[in-house]
Protein backbone atom coordinates (compact mmCIF):
# COMPACT_ATOMS: atom_id res chain seq x y z
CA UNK A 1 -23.01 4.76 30.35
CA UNK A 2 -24.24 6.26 33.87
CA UNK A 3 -28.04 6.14 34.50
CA UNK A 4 -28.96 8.50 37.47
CA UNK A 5 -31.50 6.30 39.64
CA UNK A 6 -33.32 9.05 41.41
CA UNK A 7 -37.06 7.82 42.37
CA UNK A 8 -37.88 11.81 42.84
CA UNK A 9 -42.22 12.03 41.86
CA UNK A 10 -42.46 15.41 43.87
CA UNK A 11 -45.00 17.60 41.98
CA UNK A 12 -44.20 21.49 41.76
CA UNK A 13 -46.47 24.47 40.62
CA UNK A 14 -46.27 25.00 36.73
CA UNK A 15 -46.88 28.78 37.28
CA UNK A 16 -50.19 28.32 35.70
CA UNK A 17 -52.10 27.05 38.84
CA UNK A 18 -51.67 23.76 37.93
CA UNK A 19 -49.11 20.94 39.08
CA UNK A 20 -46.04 19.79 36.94
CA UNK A 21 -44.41 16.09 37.72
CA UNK A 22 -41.18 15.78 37.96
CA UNK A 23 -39.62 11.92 37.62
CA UNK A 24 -36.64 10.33 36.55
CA UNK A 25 -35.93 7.73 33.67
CA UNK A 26 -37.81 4.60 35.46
CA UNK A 27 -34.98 2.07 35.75
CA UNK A 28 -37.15 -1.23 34.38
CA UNK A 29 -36.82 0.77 31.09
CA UNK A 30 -32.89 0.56 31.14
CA UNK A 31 -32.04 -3.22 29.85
CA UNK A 32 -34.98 -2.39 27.15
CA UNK A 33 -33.15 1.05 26.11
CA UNK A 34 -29.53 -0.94 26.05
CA UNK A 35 -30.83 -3.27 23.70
CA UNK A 36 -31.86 -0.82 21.05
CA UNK A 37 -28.66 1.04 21.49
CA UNK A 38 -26.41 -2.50 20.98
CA UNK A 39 -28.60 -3.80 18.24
CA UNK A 40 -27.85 0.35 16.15
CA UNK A 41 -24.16 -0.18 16.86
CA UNK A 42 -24.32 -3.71 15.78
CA UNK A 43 -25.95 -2.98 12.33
CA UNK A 44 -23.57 0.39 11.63
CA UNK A 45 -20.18 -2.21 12.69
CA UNK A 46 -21.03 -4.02 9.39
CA UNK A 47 -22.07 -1.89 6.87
CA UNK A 48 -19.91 -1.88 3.66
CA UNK A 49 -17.91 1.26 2.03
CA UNK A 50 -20.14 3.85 1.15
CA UNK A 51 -23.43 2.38 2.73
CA UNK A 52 -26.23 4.35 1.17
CA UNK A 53 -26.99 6.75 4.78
CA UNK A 54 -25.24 4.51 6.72
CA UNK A 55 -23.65 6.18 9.88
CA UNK A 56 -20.08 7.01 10.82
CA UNK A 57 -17.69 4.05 11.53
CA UNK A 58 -15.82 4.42 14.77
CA UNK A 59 -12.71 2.92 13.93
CA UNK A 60 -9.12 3.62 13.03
CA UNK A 61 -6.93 1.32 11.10
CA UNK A 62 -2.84 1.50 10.34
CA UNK A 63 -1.09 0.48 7.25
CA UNK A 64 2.38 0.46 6.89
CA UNK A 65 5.44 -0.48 4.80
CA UNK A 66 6.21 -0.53 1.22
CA UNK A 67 7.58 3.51 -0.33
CA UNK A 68 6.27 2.21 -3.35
CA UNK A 69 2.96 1.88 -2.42
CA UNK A 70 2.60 4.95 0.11
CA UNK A 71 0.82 7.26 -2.27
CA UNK A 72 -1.86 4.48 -3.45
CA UNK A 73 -2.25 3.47 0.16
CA UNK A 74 -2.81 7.24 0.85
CA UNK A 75 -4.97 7.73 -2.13
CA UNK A 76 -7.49 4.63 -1.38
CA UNK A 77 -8.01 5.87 2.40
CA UNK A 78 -8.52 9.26 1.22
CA UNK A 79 -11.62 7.66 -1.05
CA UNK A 80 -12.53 5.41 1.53
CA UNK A 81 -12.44 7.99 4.67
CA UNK A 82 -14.90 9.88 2.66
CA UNK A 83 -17.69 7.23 1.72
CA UNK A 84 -16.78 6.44 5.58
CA UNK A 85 -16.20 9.73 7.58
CA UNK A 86 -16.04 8.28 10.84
CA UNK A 87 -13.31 5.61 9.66
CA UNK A 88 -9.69 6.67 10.47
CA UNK A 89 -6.99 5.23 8.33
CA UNK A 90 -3.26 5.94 8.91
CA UNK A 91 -0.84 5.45 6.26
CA UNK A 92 2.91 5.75 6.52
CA UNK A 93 5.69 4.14 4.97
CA UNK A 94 9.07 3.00 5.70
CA UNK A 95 9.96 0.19 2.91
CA UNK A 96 8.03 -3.10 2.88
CA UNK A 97 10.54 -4.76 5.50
CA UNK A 98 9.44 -1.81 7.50
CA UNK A 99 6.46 -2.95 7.39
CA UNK A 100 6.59 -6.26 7.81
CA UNK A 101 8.76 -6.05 10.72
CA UNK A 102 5.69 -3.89 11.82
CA UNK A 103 3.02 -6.48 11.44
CA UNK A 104 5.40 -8.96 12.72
CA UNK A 105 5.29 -6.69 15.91
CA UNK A 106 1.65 -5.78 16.44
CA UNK A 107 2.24 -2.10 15.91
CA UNK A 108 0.14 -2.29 12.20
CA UNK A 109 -2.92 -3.48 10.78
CA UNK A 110 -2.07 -3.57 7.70
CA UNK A 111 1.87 -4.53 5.77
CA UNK A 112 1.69 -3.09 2.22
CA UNK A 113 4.40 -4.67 0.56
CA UNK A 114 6.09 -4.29 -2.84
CA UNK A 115 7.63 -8.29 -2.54
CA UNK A 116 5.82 -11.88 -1.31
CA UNK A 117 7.27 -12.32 2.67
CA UNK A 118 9.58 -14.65 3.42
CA UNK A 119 9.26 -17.80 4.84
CA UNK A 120 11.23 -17.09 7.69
CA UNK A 121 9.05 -13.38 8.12
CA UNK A 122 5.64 -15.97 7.87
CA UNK A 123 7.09 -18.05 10.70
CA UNK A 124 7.61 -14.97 12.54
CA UNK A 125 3.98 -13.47 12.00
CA UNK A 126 2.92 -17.33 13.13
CA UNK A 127 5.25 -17.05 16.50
CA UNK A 128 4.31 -13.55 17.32
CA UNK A 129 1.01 -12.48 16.71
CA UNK A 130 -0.53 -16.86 16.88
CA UNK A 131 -1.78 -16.50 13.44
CA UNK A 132 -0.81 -17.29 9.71
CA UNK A 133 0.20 -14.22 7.14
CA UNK A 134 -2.86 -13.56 4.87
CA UNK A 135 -1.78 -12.70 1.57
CA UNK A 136 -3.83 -10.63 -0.38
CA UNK A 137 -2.79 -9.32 -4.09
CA UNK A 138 -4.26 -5.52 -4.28
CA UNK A 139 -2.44 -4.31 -7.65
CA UNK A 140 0.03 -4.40 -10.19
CA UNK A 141 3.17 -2.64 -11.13
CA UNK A 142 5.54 -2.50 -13.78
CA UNK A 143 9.37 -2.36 -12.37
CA UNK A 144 10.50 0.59 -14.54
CA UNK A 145 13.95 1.16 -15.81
CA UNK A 146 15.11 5.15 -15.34
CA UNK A 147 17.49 7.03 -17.10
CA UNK A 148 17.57 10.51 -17.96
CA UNK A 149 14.87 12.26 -20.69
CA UNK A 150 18.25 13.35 -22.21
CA UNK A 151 19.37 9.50 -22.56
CA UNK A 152 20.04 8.39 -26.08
CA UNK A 153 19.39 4.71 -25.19
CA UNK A 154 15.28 3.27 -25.69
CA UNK A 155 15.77 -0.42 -24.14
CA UNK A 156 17.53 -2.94 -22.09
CA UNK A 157 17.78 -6.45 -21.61
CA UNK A 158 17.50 -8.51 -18.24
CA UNK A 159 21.18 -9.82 -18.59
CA UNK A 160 22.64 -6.22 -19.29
CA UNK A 161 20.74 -4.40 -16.31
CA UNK A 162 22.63 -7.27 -14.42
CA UNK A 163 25.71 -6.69 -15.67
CA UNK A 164 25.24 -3.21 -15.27
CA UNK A 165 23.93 -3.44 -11.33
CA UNK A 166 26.50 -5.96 -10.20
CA UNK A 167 29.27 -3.59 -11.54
CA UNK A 168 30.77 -5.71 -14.56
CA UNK A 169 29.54 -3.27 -16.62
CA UNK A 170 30.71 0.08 -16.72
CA UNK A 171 30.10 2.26 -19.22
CA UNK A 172 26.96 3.32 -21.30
CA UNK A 173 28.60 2.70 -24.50
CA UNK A 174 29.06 -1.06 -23.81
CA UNK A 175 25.05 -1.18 -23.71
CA UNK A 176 24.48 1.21 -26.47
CA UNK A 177 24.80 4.20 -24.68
CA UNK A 178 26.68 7.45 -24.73
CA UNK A 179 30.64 7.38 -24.26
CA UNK A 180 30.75 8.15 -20.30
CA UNK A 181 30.33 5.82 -17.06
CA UNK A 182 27.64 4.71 -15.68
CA UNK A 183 25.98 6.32 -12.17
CA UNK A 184 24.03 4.26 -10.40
CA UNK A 185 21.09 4.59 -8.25
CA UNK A 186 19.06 2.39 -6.15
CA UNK A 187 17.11 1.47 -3.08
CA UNK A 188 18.41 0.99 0.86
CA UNK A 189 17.93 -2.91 1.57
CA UNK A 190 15.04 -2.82 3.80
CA UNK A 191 12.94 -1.59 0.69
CA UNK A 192 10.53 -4.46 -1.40
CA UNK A 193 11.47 -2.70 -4.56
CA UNK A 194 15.24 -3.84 -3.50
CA UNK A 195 14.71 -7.41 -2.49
CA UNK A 196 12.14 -7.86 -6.35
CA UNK A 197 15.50 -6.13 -8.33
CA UNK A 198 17.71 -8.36 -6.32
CA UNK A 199 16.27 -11.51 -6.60
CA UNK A 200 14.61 -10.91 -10.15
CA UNK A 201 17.57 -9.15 -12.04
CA UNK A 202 20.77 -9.69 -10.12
CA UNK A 203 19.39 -13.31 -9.56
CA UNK A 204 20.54 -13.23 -5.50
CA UNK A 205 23.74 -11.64 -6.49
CA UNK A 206 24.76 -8.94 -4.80
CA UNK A 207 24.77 -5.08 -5.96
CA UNK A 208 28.23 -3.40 -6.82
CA UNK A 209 29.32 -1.46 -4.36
CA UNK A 210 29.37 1.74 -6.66
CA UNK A 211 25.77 1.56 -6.33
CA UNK A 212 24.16 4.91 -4.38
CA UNK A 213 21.33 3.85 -2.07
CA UNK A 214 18.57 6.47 -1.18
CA UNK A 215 15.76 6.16 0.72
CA UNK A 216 13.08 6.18 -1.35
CA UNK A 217 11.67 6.24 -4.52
CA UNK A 218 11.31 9.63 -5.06
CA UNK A 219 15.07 10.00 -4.35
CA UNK A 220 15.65 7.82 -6.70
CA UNK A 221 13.98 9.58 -9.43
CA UNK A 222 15.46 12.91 -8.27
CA UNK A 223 18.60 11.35 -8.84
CA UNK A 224 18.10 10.29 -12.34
CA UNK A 225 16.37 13.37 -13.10
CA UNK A 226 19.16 15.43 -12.35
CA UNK A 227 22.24 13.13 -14.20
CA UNK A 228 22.25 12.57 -17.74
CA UNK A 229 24.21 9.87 -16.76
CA UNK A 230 22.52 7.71 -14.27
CA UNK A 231 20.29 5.21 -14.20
CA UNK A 232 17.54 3.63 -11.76
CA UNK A 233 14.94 1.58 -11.18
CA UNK A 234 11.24 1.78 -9.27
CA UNK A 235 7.32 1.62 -9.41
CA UNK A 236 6.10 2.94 -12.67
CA UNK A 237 3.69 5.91 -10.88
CA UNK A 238 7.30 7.72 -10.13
CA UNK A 239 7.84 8.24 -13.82
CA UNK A 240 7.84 12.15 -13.94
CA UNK A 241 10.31 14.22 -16.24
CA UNK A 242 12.49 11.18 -16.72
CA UNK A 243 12.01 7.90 -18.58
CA UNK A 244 11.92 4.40 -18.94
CA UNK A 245 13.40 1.77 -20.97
CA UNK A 246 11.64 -0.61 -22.59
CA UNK A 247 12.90 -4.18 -21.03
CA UNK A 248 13.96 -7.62 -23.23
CA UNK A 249 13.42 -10.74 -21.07
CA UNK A 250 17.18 -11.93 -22.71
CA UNK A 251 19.36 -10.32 -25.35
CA UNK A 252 16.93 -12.23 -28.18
CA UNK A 253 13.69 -11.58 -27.01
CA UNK A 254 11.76 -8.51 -28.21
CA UNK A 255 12.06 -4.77 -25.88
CA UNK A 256 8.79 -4.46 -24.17
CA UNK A 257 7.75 -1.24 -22.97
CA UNK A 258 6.00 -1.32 -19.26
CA UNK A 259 1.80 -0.74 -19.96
CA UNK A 260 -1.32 -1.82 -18.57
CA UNK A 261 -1.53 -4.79 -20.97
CA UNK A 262 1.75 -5.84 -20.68
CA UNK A 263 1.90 -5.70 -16.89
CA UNK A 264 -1.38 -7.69 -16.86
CA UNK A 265 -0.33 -10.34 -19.54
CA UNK A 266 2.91 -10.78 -17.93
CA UNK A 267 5.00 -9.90 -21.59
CA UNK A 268 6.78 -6.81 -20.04
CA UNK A 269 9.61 -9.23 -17.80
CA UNK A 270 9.61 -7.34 -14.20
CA UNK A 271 6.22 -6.92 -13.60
CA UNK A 272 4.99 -7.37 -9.94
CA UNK A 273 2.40 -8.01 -7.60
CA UNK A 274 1.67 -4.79 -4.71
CA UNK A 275 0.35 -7.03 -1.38
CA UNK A 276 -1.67 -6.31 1.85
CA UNK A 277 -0.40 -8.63 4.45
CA UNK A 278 -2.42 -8.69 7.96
CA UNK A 279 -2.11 -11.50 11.24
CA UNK A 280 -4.75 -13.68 10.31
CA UNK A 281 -8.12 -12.99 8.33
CA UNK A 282 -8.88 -9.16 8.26
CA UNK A 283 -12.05 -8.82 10.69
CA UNK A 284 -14.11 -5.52 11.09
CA UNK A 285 -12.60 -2.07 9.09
CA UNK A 286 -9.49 -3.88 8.18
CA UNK A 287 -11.92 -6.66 5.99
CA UNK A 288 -14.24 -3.94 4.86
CA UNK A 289 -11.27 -1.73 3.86
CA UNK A 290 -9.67 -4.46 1.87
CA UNK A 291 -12.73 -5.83 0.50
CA UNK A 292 -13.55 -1.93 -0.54
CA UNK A 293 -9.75 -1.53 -2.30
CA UNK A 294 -10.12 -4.99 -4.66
CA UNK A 295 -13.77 -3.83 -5.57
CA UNK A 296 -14.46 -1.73 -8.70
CA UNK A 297 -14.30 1.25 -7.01
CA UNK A 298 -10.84 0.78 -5.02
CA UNK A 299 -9.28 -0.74 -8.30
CA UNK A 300 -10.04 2.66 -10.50
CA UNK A 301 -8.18 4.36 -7.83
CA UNK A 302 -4.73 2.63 -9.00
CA UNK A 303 -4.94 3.72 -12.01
CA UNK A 304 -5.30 7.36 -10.98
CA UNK A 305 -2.23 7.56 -9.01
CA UNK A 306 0.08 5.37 -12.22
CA UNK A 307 -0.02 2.10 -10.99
CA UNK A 308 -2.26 -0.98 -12.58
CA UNK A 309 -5.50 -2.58 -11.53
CA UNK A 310 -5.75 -6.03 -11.06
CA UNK A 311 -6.62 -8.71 -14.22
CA UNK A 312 -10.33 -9.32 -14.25
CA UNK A 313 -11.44 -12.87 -13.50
């Protein structure tokens, strides 16, 4: 800020035969007037989401990653950036190694991310940025099995969808399906949805070649959508004019259909975790904003766009 420090007490006529004084701002008054202006700024920095007539923030904050979680991410700074108009919050997506490579780099705030880092991705955050990965757990989700509405087949079991995605199985009719192959569908290996389905289902193993990668959820449900004969797998807010199988833990346990309760119990077998990661503890918007998204307000947003809120307690 640029105070003029003219000394200027001429007097001129005021047009009513009288004198008017002309002065400047008198400069002893400047350190006083700089106070009150640091100590405003000071108390509107830390108000919370939605302050009752709290002013503007002034801040912008990224988040990036996970396809999965790009519509919830876009749906909780929507809410936010309107208790908050002056906050700015950028969302894009990517894939959660996207994202993580991201944070890893400096170029993000904020990794949302559909799978726990690696070790080896923590070290890196460590190296780069000279401070540990903070974990936070901001919702559930339910892996869902898709196949077509026009699918005669209701469930699957863990060891199947394995045999199925590594390519030893290769026909519906093996499974319980209809007489015909099976197409199938799934994500490029930089998404989290990917690396959970990998590790969790094909237990490290890798995916059969015949396997058709897209990039991105959506894609993937397209796909399905479209072929009464495929089958895929992603977050359970994708599930539009296709469906999904209920899953068995092993060929004797019961099918459990993906829900609410069963995500939050842990019954239904490929439920998940969605993560935040940042570079150390979250300071200014980035702490607000993630304190705002696990409070009651931020959590009734999840359920809105299809995914689940986090177990009480």
């Amino acid at each position: 800020m640029t105070f003029s420090r003219t000394y200027d007490h001429d007097h001129e006529p005021d047009g009513s035969g009288g004198l008017r004084m002309r002065f400047a701002f008198p400069l002893l008054l400047l350190p006083l007037v700089t106070a009150l202006l640091g100590c405003a700024r000071t108390e509107h920095a830390s108000g919370g989401a939605g302050d009752a007539g709290s002013a503007s923030e002034s801040s912008t904050l990224s988040l990036k990653g996970s396809d999965t979680m790009v519509i919830l991410g876009q749906r909780w700074a929507e809410a936010y950036m309107k208790a908050n108009p002056g906050a700015t919050i950028q969302v894009t997506g990517g894939g959660s190694g996207t994202g993580i490579a991201a944070l890893i780099n400096g170029t993000t705030d904020i990794c949302e991310s559909s799978r726990p880092m690696k070790d080896k991705e923590r070290d890196d955050v460590q190296a780069k940025r000279g401070a540990p990965a903070v974990e936070t757990k901001v919702a559930l989700d339910a892996l869902a099995v898709y196949v077509s509405a026009s699918n005669p087949l209701t469930e699957i079991s863990i060891p199947s969808l394995r045999g199925v995605y590594l390519g030893e199985t290769k026909g519906w009719k093996a499974i319980g399906g209809p007489d015909h192959a099976i197409v199938l569908y799934g994500r490029e290996n930089n998404s989290g949805t990917y690396g959970y389905f990998k590790e969790h289902v094909l237990e490290n193993k890798d995916f059969a070649p015949a396997v058709q990668t897209l990039a991105g959820t959506s894609a993937v449900v397209s796909a399905v959508k479209g072929d009464p004969f495929g089958i895929g797998y992603g977050g359970i807010a994708y599930l539009e004019g296709i469906r999904a199988l209920k899953v068995k833990k092993d060929d004797a346990s019961p099918p459990i259909a993906p829900s609410l309760q069963t995500a939050q119990d842990g019954s239904y077998p490929i439920a998940r975790f969605l993560y935040f990661y940042t570079a150390g503890e979250p300071t200014g918007l980035g702490k607000r904003f993630i304190e705002w998204v696990k409070s009651a307000a931020g959590q009734s947003v999840i359920e809105q766009v299809g995914y689940y809120p986090l177990p009480k307690g």
